[in-house]
Each structure stands twice: as structure tokens, then as C-alpha cells.
PDB file of N, CA and C in Angstrom:
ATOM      1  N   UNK A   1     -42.209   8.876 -29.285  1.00  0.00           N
ATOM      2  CA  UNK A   1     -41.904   9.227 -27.920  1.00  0.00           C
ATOM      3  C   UNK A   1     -42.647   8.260 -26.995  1.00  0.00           C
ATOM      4  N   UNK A   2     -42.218   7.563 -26.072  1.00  0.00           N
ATOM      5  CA  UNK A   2     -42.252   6.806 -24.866  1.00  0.00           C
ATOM      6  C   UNK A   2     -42.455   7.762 -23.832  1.00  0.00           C
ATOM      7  N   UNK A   3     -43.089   6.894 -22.606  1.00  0.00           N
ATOM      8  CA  UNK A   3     -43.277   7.987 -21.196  1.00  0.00           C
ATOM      9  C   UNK A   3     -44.022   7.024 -20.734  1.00  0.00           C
ATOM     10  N   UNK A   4     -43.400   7.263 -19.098  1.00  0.00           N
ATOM     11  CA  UNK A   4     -44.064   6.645 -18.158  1.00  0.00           C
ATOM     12  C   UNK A   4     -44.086   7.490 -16.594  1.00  0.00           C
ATOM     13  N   UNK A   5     -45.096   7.194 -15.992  1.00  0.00           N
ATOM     14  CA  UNK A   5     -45.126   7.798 -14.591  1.00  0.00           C
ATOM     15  C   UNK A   5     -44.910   6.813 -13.659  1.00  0.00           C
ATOM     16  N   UNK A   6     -44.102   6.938 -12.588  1.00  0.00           N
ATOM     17  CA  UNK A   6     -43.550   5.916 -11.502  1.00  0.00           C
ATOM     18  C   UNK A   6     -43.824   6.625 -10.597  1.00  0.00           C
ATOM     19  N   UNK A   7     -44.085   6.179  -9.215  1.00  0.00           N
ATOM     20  CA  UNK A   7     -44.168   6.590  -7.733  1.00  0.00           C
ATOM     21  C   UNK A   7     -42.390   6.138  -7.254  1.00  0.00           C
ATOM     22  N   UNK A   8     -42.357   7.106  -6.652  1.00  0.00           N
ATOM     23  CA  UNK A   8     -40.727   6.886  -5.819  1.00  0.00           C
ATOM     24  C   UNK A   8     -41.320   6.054  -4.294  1.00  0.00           C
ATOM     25  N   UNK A   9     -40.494   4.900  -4.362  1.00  0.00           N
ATOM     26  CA  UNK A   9     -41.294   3.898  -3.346  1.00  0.00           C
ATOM     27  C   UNK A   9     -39.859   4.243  -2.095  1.00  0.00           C
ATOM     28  N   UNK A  10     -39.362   5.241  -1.636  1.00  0.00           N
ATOM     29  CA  UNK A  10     -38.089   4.706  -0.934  1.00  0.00           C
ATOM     30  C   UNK A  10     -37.836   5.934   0.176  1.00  0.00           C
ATOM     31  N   UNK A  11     -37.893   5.662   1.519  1.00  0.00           N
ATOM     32  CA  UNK A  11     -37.838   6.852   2.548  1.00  0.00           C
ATOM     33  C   UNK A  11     -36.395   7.608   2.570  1.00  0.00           C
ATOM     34  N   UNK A  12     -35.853   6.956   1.963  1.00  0.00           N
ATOM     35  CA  UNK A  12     -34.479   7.769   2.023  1.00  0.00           C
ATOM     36  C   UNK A  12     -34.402   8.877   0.351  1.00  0.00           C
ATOM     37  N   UNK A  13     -35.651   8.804  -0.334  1.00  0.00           N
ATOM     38  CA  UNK A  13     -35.765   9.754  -1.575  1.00  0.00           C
ATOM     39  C   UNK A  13     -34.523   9.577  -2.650  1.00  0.00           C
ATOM     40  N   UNK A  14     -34.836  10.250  -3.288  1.00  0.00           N
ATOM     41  CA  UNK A  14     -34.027  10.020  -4.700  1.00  0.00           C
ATOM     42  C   UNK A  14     -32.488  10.782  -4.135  1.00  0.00           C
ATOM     43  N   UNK A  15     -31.592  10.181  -3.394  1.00  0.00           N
ATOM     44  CA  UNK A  15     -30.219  11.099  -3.325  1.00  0.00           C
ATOM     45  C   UNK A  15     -29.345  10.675  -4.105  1.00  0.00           C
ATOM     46  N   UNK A  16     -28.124  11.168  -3.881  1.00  0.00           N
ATOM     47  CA  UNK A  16     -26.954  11.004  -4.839  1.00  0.00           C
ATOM     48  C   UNK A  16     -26.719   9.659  -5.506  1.00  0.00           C
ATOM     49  N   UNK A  17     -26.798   8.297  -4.475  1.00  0.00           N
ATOM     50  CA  UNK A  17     -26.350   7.377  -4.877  1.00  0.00           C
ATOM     51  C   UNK A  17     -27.424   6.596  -6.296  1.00  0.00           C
ATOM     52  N   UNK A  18     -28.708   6.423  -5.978  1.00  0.00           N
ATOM     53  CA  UNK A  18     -29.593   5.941  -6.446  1.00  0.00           C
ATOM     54  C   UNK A  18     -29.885   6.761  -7.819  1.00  0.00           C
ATOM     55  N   UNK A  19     -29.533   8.467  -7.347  1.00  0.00           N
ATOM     56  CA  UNK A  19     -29.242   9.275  -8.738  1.00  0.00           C
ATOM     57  C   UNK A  19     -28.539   8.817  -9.720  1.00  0.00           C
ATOM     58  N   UNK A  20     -27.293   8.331  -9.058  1.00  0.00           N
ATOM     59  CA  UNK A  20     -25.702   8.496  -9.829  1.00  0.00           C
ATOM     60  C   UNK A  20     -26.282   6.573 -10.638  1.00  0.00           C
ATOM     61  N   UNK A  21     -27.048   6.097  -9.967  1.00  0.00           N
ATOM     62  CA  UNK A  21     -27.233   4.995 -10.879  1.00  0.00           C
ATOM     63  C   UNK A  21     -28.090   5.060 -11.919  1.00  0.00           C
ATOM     64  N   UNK A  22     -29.090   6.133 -11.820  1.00  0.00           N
ATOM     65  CA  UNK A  22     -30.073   6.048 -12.708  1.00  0.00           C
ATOM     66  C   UNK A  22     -29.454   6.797 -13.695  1.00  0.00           C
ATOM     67  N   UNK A  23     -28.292   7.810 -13.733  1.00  0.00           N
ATOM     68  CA  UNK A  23     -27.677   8.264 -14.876  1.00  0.00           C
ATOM     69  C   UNK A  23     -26.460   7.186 -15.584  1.00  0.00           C
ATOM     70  N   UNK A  24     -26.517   6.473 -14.644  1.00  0.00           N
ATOM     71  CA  UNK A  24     -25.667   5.300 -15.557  1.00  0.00           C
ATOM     72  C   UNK A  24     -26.102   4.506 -15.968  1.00  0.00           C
ATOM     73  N   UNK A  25     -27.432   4.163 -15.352  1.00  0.00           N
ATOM     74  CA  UNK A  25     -28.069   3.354 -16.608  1.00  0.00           C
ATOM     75  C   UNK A  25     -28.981   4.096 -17.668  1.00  0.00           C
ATOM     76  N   UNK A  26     -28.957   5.255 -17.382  1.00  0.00           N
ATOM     77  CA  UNK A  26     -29.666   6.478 -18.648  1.00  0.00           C
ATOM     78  C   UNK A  26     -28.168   6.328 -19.618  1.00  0.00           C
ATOM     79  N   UNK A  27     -27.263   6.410 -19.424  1.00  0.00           N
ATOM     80  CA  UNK A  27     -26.426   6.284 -20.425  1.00  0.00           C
ATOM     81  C   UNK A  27     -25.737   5.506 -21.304  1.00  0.00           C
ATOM     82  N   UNK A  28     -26.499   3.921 -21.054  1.00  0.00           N
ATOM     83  CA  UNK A  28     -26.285   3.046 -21.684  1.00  0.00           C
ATOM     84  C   UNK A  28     -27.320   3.380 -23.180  1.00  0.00           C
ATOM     85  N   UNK A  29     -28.152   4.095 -23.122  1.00  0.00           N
ATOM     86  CA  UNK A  29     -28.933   4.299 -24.225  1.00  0.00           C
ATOM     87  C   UNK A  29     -28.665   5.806 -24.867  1.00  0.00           C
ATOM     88  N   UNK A  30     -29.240   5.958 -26.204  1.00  0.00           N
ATOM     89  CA  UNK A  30     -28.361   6.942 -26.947  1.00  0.00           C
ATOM     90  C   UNK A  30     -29.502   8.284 -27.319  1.00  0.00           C
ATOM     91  N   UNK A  31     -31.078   7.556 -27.008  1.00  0.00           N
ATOM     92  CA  UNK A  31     -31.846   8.658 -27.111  1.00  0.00           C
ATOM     93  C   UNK A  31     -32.289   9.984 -25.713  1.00  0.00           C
ATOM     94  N   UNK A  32     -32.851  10.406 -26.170  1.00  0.00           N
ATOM     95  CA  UNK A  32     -33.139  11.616 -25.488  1.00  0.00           C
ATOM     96  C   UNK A  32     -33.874  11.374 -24.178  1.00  0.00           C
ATOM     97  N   UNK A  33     -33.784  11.199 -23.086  1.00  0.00           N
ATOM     98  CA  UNK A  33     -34.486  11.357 -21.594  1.00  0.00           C
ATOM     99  C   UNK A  33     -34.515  12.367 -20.772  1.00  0.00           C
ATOM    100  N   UNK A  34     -36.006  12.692 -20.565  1.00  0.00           N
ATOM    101  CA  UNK A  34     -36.134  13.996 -19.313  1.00  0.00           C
ATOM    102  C   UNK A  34     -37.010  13.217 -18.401  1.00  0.00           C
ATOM    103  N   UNK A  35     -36.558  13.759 -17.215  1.00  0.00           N
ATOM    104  CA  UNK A  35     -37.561  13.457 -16.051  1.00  0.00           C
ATOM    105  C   UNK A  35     -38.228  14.744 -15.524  1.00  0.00           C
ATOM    106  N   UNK A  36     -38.969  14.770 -15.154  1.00  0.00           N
ATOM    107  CA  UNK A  36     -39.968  16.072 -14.148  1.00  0.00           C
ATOM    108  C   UNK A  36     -40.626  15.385 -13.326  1.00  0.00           C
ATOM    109  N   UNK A  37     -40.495  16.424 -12.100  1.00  0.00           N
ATOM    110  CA  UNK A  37     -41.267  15.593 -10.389  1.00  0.00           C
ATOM    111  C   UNK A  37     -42.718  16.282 -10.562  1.00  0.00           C
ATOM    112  N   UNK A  38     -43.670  15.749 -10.876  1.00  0.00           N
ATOM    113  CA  UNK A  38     -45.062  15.997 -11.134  1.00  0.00           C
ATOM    114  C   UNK A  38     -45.558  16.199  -9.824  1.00  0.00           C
ATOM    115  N   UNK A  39     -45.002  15.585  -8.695  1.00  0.00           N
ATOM    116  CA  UNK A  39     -45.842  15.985  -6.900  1.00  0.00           C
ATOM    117  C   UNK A  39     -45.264  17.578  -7.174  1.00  0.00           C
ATOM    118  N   UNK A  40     -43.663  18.171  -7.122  1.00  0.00           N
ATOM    119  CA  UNK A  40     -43.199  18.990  -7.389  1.00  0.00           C
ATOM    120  C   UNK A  40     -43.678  19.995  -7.935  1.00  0.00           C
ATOM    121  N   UNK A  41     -44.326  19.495  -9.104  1.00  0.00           N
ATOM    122  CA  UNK A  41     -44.390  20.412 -10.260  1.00  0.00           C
ATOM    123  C   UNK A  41     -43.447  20.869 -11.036  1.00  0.00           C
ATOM    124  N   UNK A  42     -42.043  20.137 -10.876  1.00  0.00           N
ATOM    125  CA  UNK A  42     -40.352  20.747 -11.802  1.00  0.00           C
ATOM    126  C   UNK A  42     -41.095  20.919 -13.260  1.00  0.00           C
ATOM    127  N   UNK A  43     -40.180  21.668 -13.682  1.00  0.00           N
ATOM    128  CA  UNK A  43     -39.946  21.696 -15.312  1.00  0.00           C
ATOM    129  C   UNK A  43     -39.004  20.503 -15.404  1.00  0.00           C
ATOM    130  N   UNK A  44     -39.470  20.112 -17.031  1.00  0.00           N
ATOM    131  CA  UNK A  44     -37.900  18.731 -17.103  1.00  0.00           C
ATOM    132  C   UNK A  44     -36.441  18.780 -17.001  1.00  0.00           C
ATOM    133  N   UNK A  45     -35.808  17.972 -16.711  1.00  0.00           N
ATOM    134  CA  UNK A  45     -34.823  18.523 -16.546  1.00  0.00           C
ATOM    135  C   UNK A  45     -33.967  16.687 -17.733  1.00  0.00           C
ATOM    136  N   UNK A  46     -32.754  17.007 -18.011  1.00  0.00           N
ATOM    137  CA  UNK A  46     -31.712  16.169 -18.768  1.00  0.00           C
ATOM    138  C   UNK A  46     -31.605  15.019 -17.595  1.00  0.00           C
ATOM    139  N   UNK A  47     -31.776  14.061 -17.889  1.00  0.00           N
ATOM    140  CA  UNK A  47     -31.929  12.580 -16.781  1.00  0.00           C
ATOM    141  C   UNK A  47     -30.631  12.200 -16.910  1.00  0.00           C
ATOM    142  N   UNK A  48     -29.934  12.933 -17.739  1.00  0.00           N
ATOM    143  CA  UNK A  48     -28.397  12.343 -17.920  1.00  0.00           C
ATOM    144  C   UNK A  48     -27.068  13.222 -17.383  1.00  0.00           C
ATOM    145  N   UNK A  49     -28.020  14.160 -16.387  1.00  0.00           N
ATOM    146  CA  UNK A  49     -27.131  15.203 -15.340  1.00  0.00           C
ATOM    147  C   UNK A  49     -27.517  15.115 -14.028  1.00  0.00           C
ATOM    148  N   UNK A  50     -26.612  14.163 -13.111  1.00  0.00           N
ATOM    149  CA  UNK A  50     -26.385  14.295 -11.986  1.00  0.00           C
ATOM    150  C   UNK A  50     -26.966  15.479 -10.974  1.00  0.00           C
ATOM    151  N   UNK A  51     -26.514  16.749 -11.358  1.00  0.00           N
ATOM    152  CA  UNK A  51     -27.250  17.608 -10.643  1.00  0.00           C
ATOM    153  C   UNK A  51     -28.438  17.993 -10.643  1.00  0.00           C
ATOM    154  N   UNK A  52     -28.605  18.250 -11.927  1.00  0.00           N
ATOM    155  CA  UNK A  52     -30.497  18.637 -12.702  1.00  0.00           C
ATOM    156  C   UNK A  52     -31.091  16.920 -12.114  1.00  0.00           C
ATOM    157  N   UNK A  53     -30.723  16.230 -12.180  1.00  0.00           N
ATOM    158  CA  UNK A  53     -31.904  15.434 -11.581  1.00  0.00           C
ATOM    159  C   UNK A  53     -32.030  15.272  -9.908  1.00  0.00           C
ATOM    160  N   UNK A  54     -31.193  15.648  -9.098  1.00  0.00           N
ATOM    161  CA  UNK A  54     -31.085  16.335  -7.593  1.00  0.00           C
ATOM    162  C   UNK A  54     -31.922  17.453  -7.653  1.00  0.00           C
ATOM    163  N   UNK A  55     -32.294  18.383  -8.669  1.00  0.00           N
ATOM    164  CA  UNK A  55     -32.240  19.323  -7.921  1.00  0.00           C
ATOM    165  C   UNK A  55     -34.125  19.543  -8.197  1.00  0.00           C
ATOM    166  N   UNK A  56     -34.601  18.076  -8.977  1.00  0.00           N
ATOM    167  CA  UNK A  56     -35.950  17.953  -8.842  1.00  0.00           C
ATOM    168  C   UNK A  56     -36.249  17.703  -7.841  1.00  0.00           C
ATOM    169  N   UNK A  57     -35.888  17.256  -6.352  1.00  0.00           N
ATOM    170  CA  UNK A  57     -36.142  17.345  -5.317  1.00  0.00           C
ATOM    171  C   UNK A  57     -37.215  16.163  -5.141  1.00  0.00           C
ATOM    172  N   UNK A  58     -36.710  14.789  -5.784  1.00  0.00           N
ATOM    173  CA  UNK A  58     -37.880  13.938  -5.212  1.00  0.00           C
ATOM    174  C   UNK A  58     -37.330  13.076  -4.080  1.00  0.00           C
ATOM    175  N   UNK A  59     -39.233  12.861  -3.451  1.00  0.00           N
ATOM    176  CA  UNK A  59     -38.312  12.582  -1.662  1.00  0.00           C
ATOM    177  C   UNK A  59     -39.884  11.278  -2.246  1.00  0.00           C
ATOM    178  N   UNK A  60     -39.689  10.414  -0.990  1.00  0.00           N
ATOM    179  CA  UNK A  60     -40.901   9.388  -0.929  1.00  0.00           C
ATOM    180  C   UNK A  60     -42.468   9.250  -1.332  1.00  0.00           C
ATOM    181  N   UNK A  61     -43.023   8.547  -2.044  1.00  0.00           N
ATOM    182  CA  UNK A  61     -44.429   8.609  -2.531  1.00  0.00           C
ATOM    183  C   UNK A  61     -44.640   9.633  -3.749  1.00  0.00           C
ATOM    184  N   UNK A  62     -43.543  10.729  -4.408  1.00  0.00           N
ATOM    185  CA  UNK A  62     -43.555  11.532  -5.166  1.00  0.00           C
ATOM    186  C   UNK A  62     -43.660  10.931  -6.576  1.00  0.00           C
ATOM    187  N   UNK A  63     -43.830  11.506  -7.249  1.00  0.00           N
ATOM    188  CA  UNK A  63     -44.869  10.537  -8.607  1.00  0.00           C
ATOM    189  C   UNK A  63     -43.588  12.047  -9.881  1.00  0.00           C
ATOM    190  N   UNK A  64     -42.576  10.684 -10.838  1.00  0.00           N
ATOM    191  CA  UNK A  64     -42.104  11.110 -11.822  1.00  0.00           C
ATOM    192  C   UNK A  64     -42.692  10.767 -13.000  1.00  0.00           C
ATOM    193  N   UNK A  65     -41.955  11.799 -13.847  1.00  0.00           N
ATOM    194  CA  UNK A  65     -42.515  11.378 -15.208  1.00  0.00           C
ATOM    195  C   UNK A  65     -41.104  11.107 -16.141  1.00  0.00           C
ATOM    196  N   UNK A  66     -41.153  10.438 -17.064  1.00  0.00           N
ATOM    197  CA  UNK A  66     -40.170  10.353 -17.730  1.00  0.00           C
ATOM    198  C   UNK A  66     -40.557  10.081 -19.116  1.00  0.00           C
ATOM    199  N   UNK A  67     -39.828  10.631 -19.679  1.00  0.00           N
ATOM    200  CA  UNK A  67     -39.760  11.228 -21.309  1.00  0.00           C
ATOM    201  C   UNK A  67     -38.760  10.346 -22.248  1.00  0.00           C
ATOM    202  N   UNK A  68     -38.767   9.677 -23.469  1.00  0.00           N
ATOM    203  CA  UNK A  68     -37.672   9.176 -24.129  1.00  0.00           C
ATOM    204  C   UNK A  68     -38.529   9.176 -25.479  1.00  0.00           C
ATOM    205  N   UNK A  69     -37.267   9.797 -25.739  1.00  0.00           N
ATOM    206  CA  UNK A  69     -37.384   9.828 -27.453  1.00  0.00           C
ATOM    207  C   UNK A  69     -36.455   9.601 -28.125  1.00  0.00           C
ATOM    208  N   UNK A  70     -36.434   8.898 -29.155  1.00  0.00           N
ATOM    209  CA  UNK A  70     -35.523   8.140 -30.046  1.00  0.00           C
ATOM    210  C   UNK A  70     -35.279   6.653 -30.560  1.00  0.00           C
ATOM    211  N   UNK A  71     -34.432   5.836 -31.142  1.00  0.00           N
ATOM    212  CA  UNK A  71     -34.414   4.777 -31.422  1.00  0.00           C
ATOM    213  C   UNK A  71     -34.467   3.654 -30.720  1.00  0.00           C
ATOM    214  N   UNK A  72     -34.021   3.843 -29.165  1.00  0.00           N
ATOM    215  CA  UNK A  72     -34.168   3.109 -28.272  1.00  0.00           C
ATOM    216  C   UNK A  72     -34.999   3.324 -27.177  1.00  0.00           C
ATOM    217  N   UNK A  73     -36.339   4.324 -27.501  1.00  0.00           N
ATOM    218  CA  UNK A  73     -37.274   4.728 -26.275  1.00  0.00           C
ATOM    219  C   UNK A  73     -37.575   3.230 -25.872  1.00  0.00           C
ATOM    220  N   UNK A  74     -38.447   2.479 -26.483  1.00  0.00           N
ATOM    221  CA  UNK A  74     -39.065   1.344 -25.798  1.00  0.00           C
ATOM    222  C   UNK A  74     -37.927   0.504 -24.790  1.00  0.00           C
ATOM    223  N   UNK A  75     -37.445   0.600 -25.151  1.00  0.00           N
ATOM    224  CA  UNK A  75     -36.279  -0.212 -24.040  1.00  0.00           C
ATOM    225  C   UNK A  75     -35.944   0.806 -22.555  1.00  0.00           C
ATOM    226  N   UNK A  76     -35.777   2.217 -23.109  1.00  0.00           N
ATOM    227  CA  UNK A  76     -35.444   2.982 -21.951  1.00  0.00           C
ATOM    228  C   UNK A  76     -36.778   2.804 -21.209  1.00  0.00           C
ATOM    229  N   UNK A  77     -38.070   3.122 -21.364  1.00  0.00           N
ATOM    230  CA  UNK A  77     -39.071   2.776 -20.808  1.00  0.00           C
ATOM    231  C   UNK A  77     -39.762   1.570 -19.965  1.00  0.00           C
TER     232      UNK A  77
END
């Protein structure tokens, strides 16, 4: 298992569009990814659902975590 923590650097926060890309490039790979908003406190949620990753609610300076497990973690990471 792979994992890394990132700061969300962007005043307009994690919305639909910037979502809808990070699940398309989550789906070029075949292992397992969760994200959780650690400022938040979310439980994880599937990085490869559009809504569950909206509905972690990250907005600017908020600090994620992300999870990958499987044959291609190091690359998703």
C-alpha cells in the first residue's frame, strides 16, 4: 500500500470539474484508491466516484490523504 498527503492549493476548491478529472485519471489505473479530507475529518471514500469524492467537501489549504493499493500503487502515487 502507497499513500500520500497533499494540500489542495486552489480558491475555487475541489468542484466538479477538477473532480471529474481526477476520476479520470484514477481510472486509468486498475488498483484500489480512497481519498479522505483529513482538515474535514471524512471517512474514505472510492476516488473513482464522482459524487463520494464531492461530497468530502474539500475547499482551499485542506490537506488529503490518499490510499492505493495494488499492482500499480507506485505510479498512482
Amino acid at each position: 500500500m502507497e499513500t500520500a498527503e497533499l494540500t489542495v492549493n486552489s480558491v475555487q476548491r475541489l468542484h466538479a470539474c477538477p473532480a471529474d478529472l481526477f476520476i479520470r485519471t484514477a481510472n486509468h489505473f486498475s488498483c484500489d484508491i480512497k481519498v479522505k479530507n483529513l482538515t474535514a475529518g471524512s471517512d474514505f471514500v472510492n476516488e473513482k466516484s464522482v459524487l463520494r469524492l464531492l461530497s468530502l467537501g474539500v475547499n482551499n489549504d485542506h490537506i488529503i490523504y490518499i490510499e492505493a493499493e495494488g499492482t500499480d500503487e507506485l505510479q498512482v502515487i
